[in-house]
Protein backbone atom coordinates (compact mmCIF):
# COMPACT_ATOMS: atom_id res chain seq x y z
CA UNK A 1 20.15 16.18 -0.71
CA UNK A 2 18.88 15.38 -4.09
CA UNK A 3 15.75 15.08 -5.22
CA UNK A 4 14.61 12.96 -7.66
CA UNK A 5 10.83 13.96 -9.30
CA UNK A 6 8.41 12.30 -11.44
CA UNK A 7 8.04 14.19 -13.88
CA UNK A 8 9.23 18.02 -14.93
CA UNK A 9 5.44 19.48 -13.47
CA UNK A 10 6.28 17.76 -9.89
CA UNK A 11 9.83 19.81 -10.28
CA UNK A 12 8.69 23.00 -11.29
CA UNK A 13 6.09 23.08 -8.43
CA UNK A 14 8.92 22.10 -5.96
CA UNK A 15 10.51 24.95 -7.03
CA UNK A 16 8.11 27.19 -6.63
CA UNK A 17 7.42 25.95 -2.97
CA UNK A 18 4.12 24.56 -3.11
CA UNK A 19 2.76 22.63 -0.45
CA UNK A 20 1.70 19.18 -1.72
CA UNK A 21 -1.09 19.03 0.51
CA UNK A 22 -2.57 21.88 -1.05
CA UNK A 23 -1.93 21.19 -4.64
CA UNK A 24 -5.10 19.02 -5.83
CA UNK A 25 -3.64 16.60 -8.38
CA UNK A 26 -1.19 15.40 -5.81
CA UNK A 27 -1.11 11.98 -3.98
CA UNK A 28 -0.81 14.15 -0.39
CA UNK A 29 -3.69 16.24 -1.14
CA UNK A 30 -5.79 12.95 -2.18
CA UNK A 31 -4.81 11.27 0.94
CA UNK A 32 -5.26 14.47 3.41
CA UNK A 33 -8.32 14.67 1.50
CA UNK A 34 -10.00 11.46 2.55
CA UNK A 35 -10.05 10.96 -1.68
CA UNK A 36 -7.59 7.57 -1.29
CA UNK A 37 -6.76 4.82 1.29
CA UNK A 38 -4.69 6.07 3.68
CA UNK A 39 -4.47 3.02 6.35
CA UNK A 40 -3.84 -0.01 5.18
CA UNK A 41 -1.81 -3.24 6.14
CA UNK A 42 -0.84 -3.87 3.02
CA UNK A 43 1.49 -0.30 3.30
CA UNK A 44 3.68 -1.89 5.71
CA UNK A 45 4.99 -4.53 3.06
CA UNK A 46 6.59 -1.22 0.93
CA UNK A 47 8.57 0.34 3.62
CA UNK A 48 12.44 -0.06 3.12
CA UNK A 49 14.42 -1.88 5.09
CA UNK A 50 18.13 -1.63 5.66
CA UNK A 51 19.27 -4.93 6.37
CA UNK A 52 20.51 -7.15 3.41
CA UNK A 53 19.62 -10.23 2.52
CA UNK A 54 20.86 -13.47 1.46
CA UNK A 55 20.09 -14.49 -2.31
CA UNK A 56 18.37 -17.54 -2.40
CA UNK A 57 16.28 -18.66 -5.32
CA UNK A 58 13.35 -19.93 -3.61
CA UNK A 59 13.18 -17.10 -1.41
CA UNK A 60 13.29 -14.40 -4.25
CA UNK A 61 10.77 -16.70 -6.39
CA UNK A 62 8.50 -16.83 -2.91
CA UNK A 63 8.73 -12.98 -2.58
CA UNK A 64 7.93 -12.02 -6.43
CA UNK A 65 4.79 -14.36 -5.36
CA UNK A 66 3.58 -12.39 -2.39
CA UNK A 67 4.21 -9.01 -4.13
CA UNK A 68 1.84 -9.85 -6.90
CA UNK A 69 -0.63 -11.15 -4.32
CA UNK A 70 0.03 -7.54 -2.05
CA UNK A 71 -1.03 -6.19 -5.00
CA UNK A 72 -3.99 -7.66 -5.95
CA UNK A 73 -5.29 -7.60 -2.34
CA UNK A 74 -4.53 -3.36 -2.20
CA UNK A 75 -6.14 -2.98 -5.52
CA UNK A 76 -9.18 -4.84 -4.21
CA UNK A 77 -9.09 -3.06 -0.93
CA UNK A 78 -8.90 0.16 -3.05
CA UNK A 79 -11.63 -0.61 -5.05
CA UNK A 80 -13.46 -1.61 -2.03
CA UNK A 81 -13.19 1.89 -0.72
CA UNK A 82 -13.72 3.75 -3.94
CA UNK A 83 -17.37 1.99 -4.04
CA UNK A 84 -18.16 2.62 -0.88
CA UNK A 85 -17.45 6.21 -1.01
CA UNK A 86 -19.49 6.45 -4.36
CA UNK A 87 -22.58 4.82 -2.35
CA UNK A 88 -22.60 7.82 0.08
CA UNK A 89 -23.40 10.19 -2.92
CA UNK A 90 -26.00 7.62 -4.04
CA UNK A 91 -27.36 8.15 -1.05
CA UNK A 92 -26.76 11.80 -0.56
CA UNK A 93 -28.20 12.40 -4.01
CA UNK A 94 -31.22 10.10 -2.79
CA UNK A 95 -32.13 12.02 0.28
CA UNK A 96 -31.19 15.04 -1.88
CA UNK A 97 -34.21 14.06 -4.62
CA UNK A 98 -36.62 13.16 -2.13
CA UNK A 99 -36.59 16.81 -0.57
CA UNK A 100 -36.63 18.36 -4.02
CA UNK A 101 -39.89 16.53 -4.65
CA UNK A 102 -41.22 17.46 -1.72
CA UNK A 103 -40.73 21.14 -1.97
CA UNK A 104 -42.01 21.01 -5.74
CA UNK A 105 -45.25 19.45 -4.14
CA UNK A 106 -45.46 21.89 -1.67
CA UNK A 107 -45.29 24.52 -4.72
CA UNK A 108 -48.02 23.19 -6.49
CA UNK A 109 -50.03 22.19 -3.99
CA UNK A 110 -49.89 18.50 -4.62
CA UNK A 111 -50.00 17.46 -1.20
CA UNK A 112 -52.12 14.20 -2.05
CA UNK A 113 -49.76 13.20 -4.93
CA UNK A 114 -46.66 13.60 -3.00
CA UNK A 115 -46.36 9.93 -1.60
CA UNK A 116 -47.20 8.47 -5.34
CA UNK A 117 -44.40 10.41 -6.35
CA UNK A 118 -41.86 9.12 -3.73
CA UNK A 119 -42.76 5.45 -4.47
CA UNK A 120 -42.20 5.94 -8.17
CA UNK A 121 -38.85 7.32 -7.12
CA UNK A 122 -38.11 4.50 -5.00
CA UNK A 123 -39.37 1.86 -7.39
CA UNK A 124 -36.93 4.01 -9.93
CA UNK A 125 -34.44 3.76 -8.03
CA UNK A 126 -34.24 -0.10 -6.80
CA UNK A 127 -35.14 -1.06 -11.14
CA UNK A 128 -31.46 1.03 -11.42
CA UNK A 129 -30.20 -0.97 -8.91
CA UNK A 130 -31.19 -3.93 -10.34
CA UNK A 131 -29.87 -2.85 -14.20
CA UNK A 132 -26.95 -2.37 -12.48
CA UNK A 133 -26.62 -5.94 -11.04
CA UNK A 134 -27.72 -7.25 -14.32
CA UNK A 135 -24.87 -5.35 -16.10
CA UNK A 136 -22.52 -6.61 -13.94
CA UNK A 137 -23.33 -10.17 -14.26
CA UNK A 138 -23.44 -9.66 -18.13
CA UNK A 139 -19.59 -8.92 -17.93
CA UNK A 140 -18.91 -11.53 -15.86
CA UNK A 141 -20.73 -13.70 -18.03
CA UNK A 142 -18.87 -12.18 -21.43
CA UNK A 143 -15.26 -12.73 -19.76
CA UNK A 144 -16.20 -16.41 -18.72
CA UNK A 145 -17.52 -16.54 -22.84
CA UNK A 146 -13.70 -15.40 -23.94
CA UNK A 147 -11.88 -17.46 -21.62
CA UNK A 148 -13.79 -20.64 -22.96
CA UNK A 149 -12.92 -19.36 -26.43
CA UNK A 150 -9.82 -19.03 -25.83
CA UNK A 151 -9.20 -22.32 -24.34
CA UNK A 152 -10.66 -23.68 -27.03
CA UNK A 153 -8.45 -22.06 -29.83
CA UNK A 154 -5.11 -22.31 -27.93
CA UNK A 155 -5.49 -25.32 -26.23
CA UNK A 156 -7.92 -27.72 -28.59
CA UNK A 157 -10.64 -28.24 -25.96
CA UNK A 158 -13.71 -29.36 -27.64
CA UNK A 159 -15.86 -27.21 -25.44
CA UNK A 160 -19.28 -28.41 -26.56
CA UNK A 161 -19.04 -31.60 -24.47
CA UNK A 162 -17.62 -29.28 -21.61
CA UNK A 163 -20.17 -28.58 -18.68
CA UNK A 164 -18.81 -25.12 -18.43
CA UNK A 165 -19.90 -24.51 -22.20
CA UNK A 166 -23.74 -25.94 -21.39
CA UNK A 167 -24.00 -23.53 -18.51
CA UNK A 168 -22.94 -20.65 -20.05
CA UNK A 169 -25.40 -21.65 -22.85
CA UNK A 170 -27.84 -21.22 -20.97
CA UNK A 171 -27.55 -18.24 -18.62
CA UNK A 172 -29.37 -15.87 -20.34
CA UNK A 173 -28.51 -16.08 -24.07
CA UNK A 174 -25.35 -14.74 -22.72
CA UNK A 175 -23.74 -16.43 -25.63
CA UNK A 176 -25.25 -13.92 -28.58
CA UNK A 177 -24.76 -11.19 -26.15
CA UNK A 178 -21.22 -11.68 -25.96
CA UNK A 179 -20.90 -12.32 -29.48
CA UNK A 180 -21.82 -8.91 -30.10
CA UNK A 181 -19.38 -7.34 -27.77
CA UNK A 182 -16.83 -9.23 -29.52
């Protein structure tokens, strides 16, 4: 049986007769790990099948179609999972600061300062939160910006008579803002 490997580190480790699983940089070891999606629906669409097919046009244009849109929906679904596994460290590292606080009050005997301290924390925390949000729309904002620009140079819209245009006018200055990224 031949194998045929990615590239010539994937060989040389075959060679050697290293268990994937325990090699970190490998997709096995990320999956074992927990580190990547391991059950999903959208899986089943890339196993092989053995029985051939019929060309048809329609049916091959149909199933480029619902690979791209597999695609999209694993990369979301991936994404998906990626944030949710960063939120448990927020919250681990949360919990984590809280109990560091405490046991520096308890050092310096600030017993009485102790809950001041834990709502500046928490009113820390929820204006990073916030920034966060903010930053978020802000790109959203700056791609809607370049995709009216663009229209506008490849496809002669007048965009200033546009009610897309006005709105994005007005959201924030988001105009100048994305002016400056660009």
């Amino acid at each position: 049986m031949a194998f045929r490997f990615f590239r010539s580190k994937c060989h040389k480790n075959f060679k050697k007769k290293r268990n994937p699983r325990k090699v970190r940089w490998t997709k096995a070891f990320r999956k074992s790990a927990g580190k990547e999606l391991t059950v999903d629906n959208s899986f089943e669409f890339e196993k092989r099948r053995n029985e051939p097919v019929k060309y048809k046009r329609e049916l091959w244009s149909k199933t480029v179609e619902a690979m791209k849109r597999v695609e999209e929906i694993k990369r979301k679904r991936q994404t998906r999972f990626i944030m949710k596994q960063l939120q448990k460290g927020k919250e681990l590292q949360k919990a984590q600061d809280i109990k560091e606080v405490k046991q520096i009050s308890t050092l310096f005997g600030l017993h009485m300062q102790t809950k001041q301290l834990e709502d500046k924390m928490v009113q820390k925390l929820q204006q990073d939160v916030d920034m966060e949000d903010l930053l978020l729309r802000r790109v959203y904002y700056c791609s809607l910006f370049h995709n009216l620009y663009i229209m506008e140079i490849y496809f002669g819209f007048d965009l200033n008579s546009t009610i897309l245009w006005k709105a994005v006018k007005q959201m924030d200055n988001t105009q100048e803002k994305c002016m400056l990224i660009y």
